[in-house]
N, C-alpha and C. Protein backbone atom coordinates (compact mmCIF):
# COMPACT_ATOMS: atom_id res chain seq x y z
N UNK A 1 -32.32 0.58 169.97
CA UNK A 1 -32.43 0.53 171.42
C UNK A 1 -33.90 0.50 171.82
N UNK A 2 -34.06 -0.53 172.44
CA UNK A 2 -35.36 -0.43 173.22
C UNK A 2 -35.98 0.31 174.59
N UNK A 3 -36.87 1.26 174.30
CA UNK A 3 -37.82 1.91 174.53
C UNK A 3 -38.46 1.51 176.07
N UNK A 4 -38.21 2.27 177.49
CA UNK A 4 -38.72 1.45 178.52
C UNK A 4 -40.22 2.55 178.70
N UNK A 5 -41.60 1.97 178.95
CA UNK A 5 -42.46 2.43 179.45
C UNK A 5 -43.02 2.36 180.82
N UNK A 6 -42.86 2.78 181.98
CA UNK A 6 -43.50 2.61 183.25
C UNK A 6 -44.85 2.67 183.35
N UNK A 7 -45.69 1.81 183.84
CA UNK A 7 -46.96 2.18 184.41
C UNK A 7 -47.06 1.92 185.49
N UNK A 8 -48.19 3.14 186.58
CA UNK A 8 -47.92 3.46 187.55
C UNK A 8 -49.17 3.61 187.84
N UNK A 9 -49.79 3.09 188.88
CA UNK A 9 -51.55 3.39 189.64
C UNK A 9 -51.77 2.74 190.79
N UNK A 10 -52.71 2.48 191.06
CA UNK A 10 -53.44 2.28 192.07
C UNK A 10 -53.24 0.78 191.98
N UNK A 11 -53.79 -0.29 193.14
CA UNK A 11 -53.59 -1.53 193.60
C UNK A 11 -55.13 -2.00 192.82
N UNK A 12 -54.91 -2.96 191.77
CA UNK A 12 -55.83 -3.33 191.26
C UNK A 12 -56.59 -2.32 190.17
N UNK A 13 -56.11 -1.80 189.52
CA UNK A 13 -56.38 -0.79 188.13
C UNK A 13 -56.18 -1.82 186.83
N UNK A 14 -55.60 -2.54 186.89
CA UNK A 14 -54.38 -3.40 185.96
C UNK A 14 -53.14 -3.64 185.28
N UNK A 15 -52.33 -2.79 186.00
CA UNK A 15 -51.25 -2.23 185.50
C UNK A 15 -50.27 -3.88 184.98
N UNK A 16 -50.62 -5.12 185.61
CA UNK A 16 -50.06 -6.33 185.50
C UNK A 16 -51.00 -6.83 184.05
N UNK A 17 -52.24 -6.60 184.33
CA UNK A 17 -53.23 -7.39 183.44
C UNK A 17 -53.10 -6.32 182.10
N UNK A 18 -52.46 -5.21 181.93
CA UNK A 18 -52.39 -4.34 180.54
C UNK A 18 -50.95 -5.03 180.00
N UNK A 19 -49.98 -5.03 180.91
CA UNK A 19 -48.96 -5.93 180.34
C UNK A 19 -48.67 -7.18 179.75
N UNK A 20 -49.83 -7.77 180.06
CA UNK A 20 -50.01 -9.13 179.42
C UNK A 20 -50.85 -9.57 178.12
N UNK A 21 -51.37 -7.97 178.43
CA UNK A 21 -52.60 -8.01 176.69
C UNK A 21 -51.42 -7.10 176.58
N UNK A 22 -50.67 -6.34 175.94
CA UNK A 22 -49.85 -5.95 175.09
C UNK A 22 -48.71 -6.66 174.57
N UNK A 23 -48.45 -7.48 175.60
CA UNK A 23 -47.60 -8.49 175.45
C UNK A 23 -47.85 -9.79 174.54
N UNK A 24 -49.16 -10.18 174.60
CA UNK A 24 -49.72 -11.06 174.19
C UNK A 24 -49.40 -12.27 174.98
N UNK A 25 -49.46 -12.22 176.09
CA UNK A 25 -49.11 -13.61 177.04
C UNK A 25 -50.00 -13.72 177.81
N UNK A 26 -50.43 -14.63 178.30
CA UNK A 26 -51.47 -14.32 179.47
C UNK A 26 -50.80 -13.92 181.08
N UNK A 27 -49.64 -14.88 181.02
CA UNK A 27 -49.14 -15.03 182.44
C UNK A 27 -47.56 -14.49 182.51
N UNK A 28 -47.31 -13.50 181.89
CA UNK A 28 -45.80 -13.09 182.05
C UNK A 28 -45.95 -12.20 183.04
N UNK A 29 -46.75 -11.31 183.28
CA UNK A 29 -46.80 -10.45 184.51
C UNK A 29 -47.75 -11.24 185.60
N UNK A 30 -47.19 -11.46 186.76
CA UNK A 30 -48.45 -12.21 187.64
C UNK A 30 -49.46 -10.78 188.54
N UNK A 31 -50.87 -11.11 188.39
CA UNK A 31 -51.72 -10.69 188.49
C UNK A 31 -52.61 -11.10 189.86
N UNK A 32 -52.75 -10.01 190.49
CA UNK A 32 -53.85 -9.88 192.04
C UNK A 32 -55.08 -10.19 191.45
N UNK A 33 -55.68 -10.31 192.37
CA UNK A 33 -57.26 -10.73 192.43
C UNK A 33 -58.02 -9.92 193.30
N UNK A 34 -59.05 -8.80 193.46
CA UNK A 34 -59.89 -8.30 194.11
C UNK A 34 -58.75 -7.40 195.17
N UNK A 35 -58.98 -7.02 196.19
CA UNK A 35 -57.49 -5.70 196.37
C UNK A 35 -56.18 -6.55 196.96
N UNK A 36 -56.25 -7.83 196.67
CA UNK A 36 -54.87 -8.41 197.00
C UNK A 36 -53.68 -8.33 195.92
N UNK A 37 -52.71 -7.19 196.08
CA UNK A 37 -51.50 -6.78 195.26
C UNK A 37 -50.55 -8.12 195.34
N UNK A 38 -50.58 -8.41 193.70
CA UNK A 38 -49.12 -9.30 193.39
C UNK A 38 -47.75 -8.71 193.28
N UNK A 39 -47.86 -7.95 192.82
CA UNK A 39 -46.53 -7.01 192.39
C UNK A 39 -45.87 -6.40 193.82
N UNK A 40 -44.96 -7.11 193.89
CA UNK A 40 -44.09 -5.83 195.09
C UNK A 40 -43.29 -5.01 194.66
N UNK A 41 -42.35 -5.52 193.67
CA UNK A 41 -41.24 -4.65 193.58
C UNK A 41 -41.37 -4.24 191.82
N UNK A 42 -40.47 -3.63 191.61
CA UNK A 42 -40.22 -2.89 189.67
C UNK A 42 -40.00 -4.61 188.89
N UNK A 43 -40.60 -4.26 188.53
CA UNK A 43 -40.41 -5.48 187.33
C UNK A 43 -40.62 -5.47 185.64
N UNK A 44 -39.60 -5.49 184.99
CA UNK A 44 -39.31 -4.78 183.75
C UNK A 44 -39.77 -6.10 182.70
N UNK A 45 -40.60 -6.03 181.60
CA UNK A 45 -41.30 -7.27 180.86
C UNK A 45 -40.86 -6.35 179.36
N UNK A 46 -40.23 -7.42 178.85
CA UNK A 46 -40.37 -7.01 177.23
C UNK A 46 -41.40 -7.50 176.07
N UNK A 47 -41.68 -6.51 175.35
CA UNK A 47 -42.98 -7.02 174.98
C UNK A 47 -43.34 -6.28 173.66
N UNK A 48 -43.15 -6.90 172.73
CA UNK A 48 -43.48 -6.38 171.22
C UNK A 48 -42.47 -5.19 170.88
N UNK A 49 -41.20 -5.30 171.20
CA UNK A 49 -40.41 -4.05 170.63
C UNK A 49 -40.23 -3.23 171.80
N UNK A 50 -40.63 -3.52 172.96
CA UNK A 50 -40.13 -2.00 174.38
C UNK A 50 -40.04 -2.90 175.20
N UNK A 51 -39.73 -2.01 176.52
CA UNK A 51 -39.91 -2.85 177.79
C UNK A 51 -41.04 -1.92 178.10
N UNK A 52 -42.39 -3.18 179.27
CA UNK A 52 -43.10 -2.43 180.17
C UNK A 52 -42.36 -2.37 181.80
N UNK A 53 -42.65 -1.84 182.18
CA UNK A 53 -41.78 -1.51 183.94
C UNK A 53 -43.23 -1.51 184.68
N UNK A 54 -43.63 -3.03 184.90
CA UNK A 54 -45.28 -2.96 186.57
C UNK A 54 -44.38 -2.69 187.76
N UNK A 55 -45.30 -1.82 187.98
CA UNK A 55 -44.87 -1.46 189.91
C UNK A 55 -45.74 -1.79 190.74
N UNK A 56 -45.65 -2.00 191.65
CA UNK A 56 -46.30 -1.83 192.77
C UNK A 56 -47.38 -0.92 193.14
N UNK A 57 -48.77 -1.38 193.60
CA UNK A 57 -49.90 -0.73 193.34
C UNK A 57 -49.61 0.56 194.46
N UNK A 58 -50.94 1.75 194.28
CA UNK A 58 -49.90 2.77 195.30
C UNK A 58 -51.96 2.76 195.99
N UNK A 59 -51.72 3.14 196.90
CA UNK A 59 -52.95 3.39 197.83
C UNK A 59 -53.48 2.44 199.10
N UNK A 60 -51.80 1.56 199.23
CA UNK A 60 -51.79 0.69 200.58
C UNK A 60 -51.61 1.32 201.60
N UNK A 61 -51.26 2.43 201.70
CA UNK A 61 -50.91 2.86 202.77
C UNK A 61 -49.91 4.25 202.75
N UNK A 62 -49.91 4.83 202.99
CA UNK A 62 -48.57 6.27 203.30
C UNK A 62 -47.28 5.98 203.45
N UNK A 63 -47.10 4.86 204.34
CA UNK A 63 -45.56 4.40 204.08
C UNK A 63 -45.10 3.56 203.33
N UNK A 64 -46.10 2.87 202.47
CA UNK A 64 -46.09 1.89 201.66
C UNK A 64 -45.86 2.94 200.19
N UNK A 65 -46.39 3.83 199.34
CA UNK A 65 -46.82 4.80 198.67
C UNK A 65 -45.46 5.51 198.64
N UNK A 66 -44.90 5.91 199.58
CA UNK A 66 -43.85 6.81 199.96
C UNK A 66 -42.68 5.47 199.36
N UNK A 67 -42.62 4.91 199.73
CA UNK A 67 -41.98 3.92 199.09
C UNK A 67 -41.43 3.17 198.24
N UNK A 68 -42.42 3.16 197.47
CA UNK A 68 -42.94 2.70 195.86
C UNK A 68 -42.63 3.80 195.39
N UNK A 69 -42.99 4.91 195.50
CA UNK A 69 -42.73 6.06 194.48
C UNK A 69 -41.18 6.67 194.53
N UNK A 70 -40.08 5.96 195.92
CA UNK A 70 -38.79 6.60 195.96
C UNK A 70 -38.61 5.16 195.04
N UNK A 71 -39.29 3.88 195.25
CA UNK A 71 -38.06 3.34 194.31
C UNK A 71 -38.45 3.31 192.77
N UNK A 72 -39.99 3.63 192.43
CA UNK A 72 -39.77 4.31 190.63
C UNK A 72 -39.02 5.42 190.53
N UNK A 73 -38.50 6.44 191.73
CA UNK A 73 -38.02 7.41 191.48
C UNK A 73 -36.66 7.07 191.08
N UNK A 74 -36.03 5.83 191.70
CA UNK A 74 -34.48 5.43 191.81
C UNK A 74 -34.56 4.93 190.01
N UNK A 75 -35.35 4.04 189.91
CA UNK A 75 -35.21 3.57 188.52
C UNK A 75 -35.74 4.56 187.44
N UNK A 76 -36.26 5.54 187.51
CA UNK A 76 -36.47 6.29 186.56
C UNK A 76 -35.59 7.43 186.24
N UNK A 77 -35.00 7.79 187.69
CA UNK A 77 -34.14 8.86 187.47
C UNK A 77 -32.31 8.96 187.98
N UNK A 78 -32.63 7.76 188.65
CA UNK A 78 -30.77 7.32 189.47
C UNK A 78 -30.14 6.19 189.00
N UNK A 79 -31.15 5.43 187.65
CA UNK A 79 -30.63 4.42 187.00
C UNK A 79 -30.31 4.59 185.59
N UNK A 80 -29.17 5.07 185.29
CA UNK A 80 -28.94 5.12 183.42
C UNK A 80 -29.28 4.21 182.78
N UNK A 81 -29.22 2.62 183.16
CA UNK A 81 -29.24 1.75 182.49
C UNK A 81 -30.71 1.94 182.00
N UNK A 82 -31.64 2.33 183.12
CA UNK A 82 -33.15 1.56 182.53
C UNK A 82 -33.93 2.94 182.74
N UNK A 83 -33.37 3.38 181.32
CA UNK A 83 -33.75 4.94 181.06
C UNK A 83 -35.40 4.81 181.07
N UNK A 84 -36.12 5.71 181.45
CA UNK A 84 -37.61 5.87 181.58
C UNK A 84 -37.76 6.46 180.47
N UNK A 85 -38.56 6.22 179.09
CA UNK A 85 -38.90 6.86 178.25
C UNK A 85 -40.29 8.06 178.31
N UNK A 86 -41.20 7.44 178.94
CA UNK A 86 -42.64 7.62 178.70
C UNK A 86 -43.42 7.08 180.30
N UNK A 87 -44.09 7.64 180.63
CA UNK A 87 -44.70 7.08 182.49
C UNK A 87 -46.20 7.03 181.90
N UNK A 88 -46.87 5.73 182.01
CA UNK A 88 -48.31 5.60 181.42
C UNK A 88 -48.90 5.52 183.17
N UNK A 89 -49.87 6.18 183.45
CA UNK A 89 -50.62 6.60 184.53
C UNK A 89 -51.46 5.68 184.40
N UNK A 90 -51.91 4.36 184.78
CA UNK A 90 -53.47 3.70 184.65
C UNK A 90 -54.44 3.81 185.67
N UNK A 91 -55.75 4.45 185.18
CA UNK A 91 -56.75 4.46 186.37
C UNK A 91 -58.22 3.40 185.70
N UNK A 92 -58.75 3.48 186.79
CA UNK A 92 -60.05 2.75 186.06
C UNK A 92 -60.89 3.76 185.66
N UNK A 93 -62.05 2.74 184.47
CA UNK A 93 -62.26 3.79 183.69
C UNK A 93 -64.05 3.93 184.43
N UNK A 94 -64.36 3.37 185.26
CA UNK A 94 -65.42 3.56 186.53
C UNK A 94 -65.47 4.35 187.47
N UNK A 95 -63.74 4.35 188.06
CA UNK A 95 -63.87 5.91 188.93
C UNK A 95 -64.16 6.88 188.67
N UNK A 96 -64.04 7.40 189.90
CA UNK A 96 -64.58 8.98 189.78
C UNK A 96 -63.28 9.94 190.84
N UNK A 97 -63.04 9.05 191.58
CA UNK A 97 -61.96 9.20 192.70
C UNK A 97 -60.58 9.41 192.09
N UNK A 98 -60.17 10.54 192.40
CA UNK A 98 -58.56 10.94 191.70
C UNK A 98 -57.78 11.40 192.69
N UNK A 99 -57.89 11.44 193.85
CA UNK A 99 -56.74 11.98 195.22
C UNK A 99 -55.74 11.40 194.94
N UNK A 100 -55.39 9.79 194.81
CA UNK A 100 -54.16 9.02 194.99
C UNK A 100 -53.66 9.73 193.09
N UNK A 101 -53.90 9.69 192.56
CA UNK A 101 -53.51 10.04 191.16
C UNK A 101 -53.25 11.67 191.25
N UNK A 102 -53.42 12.20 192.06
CA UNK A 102 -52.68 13.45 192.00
C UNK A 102 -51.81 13.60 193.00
N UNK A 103 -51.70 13.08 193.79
CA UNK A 103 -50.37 12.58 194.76
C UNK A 103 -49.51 12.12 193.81
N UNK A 104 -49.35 11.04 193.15
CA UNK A 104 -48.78 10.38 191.99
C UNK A 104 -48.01 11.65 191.26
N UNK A 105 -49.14 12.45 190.32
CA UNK A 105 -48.72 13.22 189.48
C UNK A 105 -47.53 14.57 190.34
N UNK A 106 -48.17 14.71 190.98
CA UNK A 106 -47.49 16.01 192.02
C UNK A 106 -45.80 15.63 192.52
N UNK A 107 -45.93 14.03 192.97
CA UNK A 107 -45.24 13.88 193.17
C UNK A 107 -43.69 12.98 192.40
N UNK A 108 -44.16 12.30 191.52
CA UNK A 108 -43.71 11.93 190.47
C UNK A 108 -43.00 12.33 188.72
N UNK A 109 -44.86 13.00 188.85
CA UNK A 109 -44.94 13.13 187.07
C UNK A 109 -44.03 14.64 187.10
N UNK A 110 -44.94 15.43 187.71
CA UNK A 110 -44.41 16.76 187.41
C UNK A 110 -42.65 17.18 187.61
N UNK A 111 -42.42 16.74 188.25
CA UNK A 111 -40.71 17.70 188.68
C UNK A 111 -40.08 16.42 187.56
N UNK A 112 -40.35 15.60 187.15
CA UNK A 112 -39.46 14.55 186.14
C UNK A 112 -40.23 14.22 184.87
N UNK A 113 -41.34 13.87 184.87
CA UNK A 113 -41.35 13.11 183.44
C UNK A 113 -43.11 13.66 182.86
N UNK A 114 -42.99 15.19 182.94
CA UNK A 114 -44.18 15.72 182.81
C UNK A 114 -44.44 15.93 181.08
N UNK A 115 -43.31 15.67 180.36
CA UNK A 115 -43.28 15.80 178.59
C UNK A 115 -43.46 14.40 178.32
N UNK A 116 -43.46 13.63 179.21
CA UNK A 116 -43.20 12.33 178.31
C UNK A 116 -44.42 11.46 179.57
N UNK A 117 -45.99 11.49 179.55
CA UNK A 117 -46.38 10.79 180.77
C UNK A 117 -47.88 11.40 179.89
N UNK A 118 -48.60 9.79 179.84
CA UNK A 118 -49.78 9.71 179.10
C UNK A 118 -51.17 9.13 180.43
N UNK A 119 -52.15 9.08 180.03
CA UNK A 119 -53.06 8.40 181.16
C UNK A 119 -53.75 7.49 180.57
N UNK A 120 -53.58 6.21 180.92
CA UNK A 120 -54.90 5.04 179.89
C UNK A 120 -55.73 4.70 181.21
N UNK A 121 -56.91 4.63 180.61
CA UNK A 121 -57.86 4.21 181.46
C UNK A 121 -58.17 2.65 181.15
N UNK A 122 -58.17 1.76 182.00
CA UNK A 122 -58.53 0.20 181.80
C UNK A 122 -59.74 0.11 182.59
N UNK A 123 -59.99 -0.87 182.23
CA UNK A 123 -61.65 -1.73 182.80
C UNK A 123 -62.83 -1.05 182.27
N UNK A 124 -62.48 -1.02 181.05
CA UNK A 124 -63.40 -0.14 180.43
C UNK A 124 -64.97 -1.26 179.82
N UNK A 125 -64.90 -2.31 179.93
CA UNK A 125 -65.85 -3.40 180.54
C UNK A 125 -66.47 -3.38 181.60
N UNK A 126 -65.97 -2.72 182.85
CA UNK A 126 -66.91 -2.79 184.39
C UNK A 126 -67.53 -1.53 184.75
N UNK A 127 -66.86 -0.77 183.56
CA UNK A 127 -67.72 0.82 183.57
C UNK A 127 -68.92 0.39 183.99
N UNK A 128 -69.83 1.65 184.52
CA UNK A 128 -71.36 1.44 184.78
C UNK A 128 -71.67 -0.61 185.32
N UNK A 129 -71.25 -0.20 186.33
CA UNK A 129 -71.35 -1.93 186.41
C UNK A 129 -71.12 -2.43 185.59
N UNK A 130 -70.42 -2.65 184.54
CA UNK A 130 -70.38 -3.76 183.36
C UNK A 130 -72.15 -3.60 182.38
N UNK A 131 -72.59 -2.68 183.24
CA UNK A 131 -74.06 -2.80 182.08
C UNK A 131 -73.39 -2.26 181.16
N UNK A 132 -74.36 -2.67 179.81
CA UNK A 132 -74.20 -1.74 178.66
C UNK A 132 -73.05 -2.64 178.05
N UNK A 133 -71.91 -3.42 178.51
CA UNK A 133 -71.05 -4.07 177.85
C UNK A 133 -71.80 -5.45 176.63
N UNK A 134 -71.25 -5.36 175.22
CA UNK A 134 -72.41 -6.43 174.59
C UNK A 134 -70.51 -7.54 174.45
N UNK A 135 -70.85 -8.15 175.56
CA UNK A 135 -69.68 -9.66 175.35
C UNK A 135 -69.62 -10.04 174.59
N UNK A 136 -70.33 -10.48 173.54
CA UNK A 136 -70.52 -11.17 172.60
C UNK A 136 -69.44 -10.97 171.56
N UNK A 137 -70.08 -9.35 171.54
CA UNK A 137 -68.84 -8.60 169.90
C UNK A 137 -67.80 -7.80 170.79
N UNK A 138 -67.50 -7.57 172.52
CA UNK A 138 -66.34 -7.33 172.79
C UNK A 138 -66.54 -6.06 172.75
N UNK A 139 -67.92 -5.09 172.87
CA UNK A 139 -67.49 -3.85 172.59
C UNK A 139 -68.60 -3.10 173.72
N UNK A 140 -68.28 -1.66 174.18
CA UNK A 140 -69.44 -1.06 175.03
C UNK A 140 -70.59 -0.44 173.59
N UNK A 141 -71.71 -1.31 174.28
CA UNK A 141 -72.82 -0.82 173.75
C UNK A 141 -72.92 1.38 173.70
N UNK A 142 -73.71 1.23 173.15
CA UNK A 142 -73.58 3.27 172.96
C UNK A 142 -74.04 4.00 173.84
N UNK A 143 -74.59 3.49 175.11
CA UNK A 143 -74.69 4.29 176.21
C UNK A 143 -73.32 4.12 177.11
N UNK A 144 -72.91 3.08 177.35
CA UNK A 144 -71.30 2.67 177.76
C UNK A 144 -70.08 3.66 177.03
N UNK A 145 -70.50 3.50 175.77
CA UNK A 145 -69.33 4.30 174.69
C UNK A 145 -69.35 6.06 175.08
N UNK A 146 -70.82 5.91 175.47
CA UNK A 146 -70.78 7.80 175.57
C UNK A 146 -69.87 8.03 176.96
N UNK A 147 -70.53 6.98 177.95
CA UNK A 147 -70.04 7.14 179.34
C UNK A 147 -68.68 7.32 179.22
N UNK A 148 -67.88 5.94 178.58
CA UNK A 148 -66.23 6.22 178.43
C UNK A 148 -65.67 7.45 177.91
N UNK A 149 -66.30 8.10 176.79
CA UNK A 149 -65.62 8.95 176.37
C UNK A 149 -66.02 10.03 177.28
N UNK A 150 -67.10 10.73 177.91
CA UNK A 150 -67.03 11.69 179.02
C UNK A 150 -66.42 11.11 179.99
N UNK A 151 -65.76 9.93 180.47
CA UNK A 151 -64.83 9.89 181.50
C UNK A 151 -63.49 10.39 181.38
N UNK A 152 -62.94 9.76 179.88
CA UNK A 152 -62.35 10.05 179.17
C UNK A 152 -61.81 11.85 179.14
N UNK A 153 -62.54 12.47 178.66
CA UNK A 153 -62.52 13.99 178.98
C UNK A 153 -62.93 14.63 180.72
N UNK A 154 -63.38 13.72 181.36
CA UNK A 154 -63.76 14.25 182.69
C UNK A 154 -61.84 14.29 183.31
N UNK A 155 -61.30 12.96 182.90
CA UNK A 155 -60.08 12.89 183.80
C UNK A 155 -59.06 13.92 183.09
N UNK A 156 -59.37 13.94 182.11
CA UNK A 156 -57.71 15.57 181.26
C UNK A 156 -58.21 16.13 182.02
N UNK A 157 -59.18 16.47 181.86
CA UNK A 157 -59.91 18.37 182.80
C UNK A 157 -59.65 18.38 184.57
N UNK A 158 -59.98 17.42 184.70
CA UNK A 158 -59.67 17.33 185.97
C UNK A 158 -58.32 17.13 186.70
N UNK A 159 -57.41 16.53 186.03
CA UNK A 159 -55.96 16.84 185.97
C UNK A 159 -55.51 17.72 185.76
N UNK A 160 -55.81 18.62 184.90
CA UNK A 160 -55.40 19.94 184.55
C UNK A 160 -55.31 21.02 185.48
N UNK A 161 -56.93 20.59 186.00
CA UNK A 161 -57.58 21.87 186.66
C UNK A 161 -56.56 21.31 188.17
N UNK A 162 -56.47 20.06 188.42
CA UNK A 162 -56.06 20.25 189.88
C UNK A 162 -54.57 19.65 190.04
N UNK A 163 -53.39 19.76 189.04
CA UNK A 163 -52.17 19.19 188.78
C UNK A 163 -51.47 20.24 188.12
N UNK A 164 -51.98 21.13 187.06
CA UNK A 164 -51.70 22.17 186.36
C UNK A 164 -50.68 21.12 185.20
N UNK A 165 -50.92 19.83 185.33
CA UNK A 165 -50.41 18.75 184.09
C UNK A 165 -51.14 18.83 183.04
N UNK A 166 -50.78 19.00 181.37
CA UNK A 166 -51.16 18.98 180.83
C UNK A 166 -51.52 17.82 179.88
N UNK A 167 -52.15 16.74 179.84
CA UNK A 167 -52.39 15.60 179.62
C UNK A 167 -53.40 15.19 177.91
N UNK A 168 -53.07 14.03 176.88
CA UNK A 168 -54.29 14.02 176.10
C UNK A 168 -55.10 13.59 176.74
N UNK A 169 -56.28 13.01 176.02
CA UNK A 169 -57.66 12.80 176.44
C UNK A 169 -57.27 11.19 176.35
N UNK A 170 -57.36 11.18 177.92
CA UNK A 170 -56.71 9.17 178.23
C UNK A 170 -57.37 8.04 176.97
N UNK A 171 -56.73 7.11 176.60
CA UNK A 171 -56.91 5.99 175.86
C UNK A 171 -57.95 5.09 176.89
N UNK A 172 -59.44 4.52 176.39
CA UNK A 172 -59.70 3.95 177.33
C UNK A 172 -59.91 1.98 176.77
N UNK A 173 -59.58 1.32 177.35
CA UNK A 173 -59.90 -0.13 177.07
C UNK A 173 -59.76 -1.21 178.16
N UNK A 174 -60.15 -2.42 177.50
CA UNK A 174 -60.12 -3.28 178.40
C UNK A 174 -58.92 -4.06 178.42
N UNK A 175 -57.70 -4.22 179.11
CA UNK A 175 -56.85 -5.57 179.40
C UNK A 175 -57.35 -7.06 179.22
N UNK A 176 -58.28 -7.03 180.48
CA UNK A 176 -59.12 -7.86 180.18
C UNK A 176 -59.78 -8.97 179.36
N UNK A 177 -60.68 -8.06 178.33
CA UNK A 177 -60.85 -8.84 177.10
C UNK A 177 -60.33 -8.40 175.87
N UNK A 178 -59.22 -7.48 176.13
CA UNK A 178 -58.41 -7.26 174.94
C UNK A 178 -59.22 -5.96 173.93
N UNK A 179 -60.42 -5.19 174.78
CA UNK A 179 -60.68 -4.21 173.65
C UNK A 179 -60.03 -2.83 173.92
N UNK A 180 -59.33 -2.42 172.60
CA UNK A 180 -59.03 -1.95 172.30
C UNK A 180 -57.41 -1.78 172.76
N UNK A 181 -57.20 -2.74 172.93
CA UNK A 181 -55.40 -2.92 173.53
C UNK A 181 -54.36 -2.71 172.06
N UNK A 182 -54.65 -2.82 171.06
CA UNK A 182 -54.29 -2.61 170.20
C UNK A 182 -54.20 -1.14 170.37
N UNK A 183 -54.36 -0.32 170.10
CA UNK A 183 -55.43 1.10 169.93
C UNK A 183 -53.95 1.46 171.15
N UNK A 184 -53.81 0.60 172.23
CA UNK A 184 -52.96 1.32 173.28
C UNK A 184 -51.69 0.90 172.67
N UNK A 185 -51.04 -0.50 172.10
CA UNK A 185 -49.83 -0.79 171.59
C UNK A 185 -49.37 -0.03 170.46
N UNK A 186 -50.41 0.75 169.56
CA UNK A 186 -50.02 1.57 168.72
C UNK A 186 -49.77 2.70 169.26
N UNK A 187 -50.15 3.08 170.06
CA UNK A 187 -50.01 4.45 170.93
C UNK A 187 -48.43 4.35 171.45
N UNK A 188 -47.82 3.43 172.32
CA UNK A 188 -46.68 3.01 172.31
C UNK A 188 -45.80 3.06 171.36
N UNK A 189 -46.17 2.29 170.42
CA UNK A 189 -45.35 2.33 169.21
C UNK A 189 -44.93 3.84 168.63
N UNK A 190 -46.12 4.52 168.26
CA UNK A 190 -45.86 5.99 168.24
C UNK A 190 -44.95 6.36 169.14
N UNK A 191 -45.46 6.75 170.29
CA UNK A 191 -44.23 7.46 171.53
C UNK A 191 -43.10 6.25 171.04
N UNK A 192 -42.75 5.64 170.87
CA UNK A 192 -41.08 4.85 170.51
C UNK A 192 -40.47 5.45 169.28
N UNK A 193 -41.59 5.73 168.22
CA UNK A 193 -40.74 6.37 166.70
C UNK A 193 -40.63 7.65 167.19
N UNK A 194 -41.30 8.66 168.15
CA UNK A 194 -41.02 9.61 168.18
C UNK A 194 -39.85 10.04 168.97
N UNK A 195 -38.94 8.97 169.32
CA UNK A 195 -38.18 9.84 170.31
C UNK A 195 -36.80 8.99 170.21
């Protein structure tokens, strides 16, 4: 039986563009451009052995938000068929801003799927403006690398401290140009043998 994963964030994080590098397609999930949201509704993509579940970006608005989160609530918890295994949280890995992501968690993660709900950080290329990224070999140069990984530990701690969620230390990469998307499909793969 295949394995459904939700990801759930903000409007323009990449929650469309991570599905398509795990997937290995370019265009199976359709993808926004700058804060114009493609995704309206749940849309379930199979992809290397699971399903991914893109939603709808959340930080349009209060009644928009309120919205989106009753209908992941319907499919995660009022639908048998399309059992929720695992809820992947995506934020960027540049912010610093976490209000809408603890609305999310508070209201989502915790009362349902607080054992089974990971955080990946994407755009891990536009960190620090994109300085420090070397294109060439696809990887953050070592002032970039330090930055990610204290973001990396900035967002557990800070979830912790203000969600009382207990979270690992987020996966960070790019959709994008594909670094380290691997690194996240094995992470998947794991949460699927384990459960």
């Amino acid at each position: 039986m295949m394995k459904h994963f939700l990801l759930i964030g903000g409007t323009g994080v990449g929650k469309s563009s991570t599905i398509n590098a795990l997937a290995q397609k370019n265009n199976m999930a359709k993808v926004g451009y700058g804060s114009e949201p493609k995704t309206q509704k749940l849309m379930g993509y199979r992809a290397r052995g699971y399903v991914l579940w893109d939603t709808p970006g959340l930080g349009e608005g209060i009644s928009e938000d309120e919205r989106h989160i009753n209908n992941i609530v319907s499919l995660s918890v009022d639908n048998p068929k399309y059992q929720i295994d695992h809820v992947f949280l995506v934020i960027e890995a540049k912010k610093r801003d976490f209000g809408g992501v603890y609305k999310v968690i508070e209201n989502l993660i915790r009362s349902r799927h607080e054992d089974n709900f990971s955080v990946l950080m994407n755009q891990a290329d536009q960190a620090m403006k994109g300085q420090n990224w070397n294109a060439e070999e696809n990887l953050p140069k070592p002032k970039l690398l330090e930055f990610l990984k204290e973001q990396a530990v900035s967002a557990k701690s800070r979830i912790m401290r203000n969600t009382g969620v207990v979270v690992s230390i987020p996966e960070f990469y790019s959709a994008l140009t594909g670094y380290k998307v691997s690194e996240v499909h094995e992470h998947i793969v794991a949460i699927s043998q384990c459960r």
